[in-house]
N, C-alpha and C. Protein backbone atom coordinates (compact mmCIF):
# COMPACT_ATOMS: atom_id res chain seq x y z
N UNK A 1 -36.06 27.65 -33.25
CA UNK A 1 -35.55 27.22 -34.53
C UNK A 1 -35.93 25.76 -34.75
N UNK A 2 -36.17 25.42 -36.07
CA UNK A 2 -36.37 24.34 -36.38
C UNK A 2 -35.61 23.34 -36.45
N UNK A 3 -34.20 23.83 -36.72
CA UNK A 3 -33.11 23.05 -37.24
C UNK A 3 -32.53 22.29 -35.71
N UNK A 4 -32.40 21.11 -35.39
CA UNK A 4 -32.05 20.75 -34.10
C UNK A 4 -30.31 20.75 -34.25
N UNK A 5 -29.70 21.09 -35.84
CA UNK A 5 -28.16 21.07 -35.10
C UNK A 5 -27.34 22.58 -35.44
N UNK A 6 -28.44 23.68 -34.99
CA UNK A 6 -27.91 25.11 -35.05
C UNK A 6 -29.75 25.70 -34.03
N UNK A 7 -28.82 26.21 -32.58
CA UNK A 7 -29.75 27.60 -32.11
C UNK A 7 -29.24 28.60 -32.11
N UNK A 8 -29.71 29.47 -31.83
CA UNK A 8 -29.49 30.56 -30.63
C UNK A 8 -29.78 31.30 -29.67
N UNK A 9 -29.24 31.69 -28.83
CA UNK A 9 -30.04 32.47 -27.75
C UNK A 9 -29.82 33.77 -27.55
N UNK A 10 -30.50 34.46 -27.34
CA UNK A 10 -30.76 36.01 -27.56
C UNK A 10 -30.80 36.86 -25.89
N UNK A 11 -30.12 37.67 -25.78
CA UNK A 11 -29.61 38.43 -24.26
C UNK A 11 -29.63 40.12 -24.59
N UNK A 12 -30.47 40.99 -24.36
CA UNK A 12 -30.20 41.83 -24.55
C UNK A 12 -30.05 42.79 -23.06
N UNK A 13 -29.46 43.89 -23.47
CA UNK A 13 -29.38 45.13 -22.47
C UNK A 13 -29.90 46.25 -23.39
N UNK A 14 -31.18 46.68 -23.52
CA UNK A 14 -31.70 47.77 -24.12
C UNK A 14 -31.87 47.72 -25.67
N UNK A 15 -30.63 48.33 -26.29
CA UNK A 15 -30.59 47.80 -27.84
C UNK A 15 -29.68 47.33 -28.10
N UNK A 16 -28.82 47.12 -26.56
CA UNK A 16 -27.70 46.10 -27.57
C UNK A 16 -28.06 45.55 -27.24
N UNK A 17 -27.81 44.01 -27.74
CA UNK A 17 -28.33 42.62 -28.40
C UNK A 17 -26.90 41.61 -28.96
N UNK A 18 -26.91 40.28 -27.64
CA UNK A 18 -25.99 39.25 -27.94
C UNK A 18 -26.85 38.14 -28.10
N UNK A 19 -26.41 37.62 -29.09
CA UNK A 19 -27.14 36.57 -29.92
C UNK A 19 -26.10 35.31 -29.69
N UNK A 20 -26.21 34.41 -28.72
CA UNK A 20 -25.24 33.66 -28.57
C UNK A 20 -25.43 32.08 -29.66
N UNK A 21 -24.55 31.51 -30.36
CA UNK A 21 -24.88 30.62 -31.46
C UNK A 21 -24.24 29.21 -31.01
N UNK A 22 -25.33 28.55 -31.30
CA UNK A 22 -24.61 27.17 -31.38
C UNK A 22 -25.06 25.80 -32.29
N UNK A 23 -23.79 25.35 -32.82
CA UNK A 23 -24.38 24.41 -33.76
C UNK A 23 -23.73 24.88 -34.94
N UNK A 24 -23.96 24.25 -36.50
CA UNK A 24 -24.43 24.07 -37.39
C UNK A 24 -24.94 25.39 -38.37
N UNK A 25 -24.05 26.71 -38.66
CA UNK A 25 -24.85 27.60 -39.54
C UNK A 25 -24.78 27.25 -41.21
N UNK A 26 -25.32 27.10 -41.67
CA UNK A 26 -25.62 26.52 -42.95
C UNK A 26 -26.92 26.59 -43.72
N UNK A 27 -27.23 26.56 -45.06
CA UNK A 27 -28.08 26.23 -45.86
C UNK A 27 -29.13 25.93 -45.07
N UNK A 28 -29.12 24.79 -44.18
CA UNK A 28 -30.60 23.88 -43.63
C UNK A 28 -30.85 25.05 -42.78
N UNK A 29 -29.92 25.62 -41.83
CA UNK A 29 -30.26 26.13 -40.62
C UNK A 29 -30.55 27.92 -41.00
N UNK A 30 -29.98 28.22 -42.13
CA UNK A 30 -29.91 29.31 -42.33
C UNK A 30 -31.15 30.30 -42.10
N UNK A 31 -32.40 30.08 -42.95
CA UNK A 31 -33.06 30.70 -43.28
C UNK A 31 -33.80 30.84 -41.88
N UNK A 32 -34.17 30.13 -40.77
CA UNK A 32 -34.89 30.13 -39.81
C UNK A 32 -33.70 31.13 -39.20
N UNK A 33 -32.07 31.34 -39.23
CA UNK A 33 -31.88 32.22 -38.27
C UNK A 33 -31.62 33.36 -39.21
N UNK A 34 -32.08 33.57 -40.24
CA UNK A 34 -32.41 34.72 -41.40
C UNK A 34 -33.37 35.68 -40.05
N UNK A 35 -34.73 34.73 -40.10
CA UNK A 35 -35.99 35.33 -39.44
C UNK A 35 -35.99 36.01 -38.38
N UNK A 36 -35.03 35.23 -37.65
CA UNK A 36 -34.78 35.43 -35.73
C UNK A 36 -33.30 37.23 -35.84
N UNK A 37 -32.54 36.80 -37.07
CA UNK A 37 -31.65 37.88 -37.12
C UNK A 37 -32.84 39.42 -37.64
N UNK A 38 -33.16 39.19 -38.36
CA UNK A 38 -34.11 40.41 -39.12
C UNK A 38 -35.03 40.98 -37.81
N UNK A 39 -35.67 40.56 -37.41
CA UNK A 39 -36.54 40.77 -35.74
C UNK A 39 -35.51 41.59 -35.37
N UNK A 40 -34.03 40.79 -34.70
CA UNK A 40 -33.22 41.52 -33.88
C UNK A 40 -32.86 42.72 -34.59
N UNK A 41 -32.45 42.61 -35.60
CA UNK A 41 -31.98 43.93 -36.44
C UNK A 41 -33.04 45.29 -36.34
N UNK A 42 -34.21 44.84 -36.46
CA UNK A 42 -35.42 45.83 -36.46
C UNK A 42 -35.31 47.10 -35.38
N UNK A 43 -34.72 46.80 -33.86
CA UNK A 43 -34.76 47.30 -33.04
C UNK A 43 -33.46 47.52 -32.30
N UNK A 44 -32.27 46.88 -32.83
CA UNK A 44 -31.20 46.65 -32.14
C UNK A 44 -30.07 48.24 -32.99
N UNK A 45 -29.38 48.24 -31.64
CA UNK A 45 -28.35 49.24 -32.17
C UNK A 45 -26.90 49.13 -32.15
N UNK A 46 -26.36 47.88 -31.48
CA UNK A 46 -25.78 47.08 -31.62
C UNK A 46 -26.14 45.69 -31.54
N UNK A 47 -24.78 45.04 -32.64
CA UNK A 47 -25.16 42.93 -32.03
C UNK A 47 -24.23 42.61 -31.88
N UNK A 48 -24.15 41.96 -30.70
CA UNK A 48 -22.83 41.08 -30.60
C UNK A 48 -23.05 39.84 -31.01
N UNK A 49 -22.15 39.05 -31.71
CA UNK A 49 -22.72 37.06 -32.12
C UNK A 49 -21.43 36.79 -31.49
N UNK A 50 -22.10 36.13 -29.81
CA UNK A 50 -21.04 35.07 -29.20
C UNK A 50 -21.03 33.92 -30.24
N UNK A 51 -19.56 33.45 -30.53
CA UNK A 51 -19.50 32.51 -31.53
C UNK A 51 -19.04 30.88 -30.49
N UNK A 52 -19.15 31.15 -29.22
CA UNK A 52 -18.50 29.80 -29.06
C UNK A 52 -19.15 28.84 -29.10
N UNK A 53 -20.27 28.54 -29.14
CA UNK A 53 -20.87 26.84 -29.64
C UNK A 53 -21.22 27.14 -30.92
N UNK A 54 -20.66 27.95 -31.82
CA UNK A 54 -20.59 28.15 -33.37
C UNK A 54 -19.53 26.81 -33.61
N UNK A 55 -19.97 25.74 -34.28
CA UNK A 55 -18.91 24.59 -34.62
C UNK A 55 -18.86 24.76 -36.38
N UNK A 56 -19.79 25.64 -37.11
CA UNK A 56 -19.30 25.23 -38.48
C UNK A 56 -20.44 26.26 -38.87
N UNK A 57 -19.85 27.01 -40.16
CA UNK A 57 -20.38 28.15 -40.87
C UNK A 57 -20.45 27.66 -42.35
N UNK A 58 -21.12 28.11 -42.63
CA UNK A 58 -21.04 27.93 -44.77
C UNK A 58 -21.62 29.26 -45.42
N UNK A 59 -21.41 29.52 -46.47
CA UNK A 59 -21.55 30.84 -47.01
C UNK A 59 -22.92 31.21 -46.90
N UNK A 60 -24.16 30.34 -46.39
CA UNK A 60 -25.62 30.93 -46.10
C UNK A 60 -25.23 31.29 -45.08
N UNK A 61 -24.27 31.28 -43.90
CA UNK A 61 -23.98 31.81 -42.68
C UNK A 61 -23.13 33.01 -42.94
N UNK A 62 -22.15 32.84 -43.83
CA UNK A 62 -21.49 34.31 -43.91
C UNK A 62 -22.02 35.50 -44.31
N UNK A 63 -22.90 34.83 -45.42
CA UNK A 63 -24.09 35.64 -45.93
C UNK A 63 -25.16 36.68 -44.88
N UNK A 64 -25.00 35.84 -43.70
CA UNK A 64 -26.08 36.52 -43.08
C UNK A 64 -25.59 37.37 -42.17
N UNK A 65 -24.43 37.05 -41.57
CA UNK A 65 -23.37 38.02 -40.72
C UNK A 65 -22.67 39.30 -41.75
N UNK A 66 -23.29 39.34 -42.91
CA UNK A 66 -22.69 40.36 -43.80
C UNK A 66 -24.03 41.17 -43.94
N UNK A 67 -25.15 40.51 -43.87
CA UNK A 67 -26.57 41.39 -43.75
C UNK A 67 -26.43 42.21 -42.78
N UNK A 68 -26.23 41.63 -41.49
CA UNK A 68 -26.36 42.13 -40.06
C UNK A 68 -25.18 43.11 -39.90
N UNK A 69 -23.81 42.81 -40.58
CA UNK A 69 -23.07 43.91 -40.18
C UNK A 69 -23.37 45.21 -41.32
N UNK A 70 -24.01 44.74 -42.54
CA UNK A 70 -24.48 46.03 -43.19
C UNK A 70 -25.74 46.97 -42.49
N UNK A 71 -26.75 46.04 -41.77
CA UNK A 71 -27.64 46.70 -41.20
C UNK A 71 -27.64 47.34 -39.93
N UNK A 72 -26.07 46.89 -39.35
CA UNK A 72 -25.84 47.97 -38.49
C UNK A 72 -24.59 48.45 -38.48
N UNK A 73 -24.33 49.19 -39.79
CA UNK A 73 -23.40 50.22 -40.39
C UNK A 73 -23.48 51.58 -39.82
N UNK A 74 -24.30 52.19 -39.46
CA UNK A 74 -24.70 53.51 -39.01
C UNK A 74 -24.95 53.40 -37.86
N UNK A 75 -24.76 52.30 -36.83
CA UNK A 75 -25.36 51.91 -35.31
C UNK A 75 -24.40 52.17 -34.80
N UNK A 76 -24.69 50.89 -33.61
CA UNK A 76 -23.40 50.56 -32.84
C UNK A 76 -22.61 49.21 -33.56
N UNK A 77 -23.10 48.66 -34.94
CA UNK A 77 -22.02 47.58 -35.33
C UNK A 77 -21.86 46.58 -34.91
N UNK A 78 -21.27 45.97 -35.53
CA UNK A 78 -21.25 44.29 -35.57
C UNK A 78 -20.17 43.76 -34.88
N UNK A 79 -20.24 43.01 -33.75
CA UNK A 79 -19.13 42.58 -33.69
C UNK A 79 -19.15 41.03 -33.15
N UNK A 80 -18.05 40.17 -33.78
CA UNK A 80 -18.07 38.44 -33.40
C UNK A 80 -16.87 38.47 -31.78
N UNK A 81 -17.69 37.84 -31.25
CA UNK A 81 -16.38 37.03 -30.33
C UNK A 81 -16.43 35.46 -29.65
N UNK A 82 -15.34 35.43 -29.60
CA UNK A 82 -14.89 33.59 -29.33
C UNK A 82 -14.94 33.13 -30.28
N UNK A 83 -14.42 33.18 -31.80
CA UNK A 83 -14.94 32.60 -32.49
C UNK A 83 -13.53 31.66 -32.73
N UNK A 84 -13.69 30.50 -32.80
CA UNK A 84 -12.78 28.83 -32.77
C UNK A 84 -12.06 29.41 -34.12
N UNK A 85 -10.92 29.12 -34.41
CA UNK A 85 -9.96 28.75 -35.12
C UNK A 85 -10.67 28.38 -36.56
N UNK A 86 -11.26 27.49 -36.61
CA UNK A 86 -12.01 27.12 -38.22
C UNK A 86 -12.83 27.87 -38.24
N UNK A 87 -13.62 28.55 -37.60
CA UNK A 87 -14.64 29.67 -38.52
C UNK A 87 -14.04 30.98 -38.25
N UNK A 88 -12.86 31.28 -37.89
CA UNK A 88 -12.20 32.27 -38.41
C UNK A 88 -11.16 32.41 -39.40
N UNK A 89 -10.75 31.16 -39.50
CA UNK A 89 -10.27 31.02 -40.94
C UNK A 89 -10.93 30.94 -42.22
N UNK A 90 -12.36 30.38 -41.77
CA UNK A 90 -13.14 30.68 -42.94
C UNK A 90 -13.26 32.19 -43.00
N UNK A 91 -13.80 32.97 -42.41
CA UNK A 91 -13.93 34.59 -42.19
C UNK A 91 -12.72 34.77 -43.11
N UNK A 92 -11.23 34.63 -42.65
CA UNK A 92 -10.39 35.18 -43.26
C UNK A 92 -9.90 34.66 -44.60
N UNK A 93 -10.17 33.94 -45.18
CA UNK A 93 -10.47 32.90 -46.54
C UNK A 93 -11.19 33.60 -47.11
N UNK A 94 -12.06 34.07 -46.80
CA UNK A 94 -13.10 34.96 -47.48
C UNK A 94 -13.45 36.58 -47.52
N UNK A 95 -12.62 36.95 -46.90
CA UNK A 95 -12.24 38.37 -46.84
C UNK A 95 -13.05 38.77 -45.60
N UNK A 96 -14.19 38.44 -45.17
CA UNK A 96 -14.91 39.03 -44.19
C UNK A 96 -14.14 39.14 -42.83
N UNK A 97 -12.86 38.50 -42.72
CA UNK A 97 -12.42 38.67 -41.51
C UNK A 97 -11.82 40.44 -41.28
N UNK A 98 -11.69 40.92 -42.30
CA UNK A 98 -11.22 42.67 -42.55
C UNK A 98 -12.54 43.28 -42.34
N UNK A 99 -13.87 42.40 -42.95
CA UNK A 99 -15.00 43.82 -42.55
C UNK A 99 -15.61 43.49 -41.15
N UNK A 100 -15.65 42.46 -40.90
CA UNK A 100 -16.39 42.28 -39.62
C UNK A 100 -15.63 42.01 -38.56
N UNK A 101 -15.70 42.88 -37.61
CA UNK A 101 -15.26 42.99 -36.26
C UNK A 101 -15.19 41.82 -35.53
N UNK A 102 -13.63 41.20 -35.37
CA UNK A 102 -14.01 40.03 -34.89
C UNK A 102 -12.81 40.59 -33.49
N UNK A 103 -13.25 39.83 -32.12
CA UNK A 103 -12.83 40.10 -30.98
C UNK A 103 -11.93 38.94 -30.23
């Protein structure tokens, strides 16, 4: 990724797929982990997004965890864990904390 204050790192076992995040999801950072999510989606049958070095989300980030849990609706599904206190209140501020599986 380009963005130096949002990565992630990617761990799989077959087709499931943990995408561990850290940093910064937002506008700047978004679209580069648009690219890296769409790849994973292509082949994955579940995703897990470890959220703990997730420090801050904005709606280009919710946006994209609503792609990924639509694109694996018929899989094995979406699911968040560790996710800190402020970006699960954002989740639940915004209704997504009811559709997306948070752990």
């Amino acid at each position: 990724m380009n963005n130096p204050n949002f990565h992630s790192e990617k761990h799989s076992e077959g087709t499931a797929v943990t995408l561990a995040l850290f940093g910064n999801l937002n506008s700047a950072s978004a679209p580069d982990f648009e690219a890296d999510l769409k790849k994973v989606l292509a082949t994955a049958d579940s995703l897990t997004l470890d959220c703990t070095g997730l420090v801050y989300i904005s709606s280009a980030g919710l946006r994209l965890f609503l792609l990924a849990d639509q694109a694996l609706e018929n899989k094995g599904g979406l699911r968040l864990i560790h996710v800190s206190s402020e970006v699960k209140e954002v989740l639940d501020m915004t209704g997504l904390g009811t559709i997306i599986r948070v752990e």
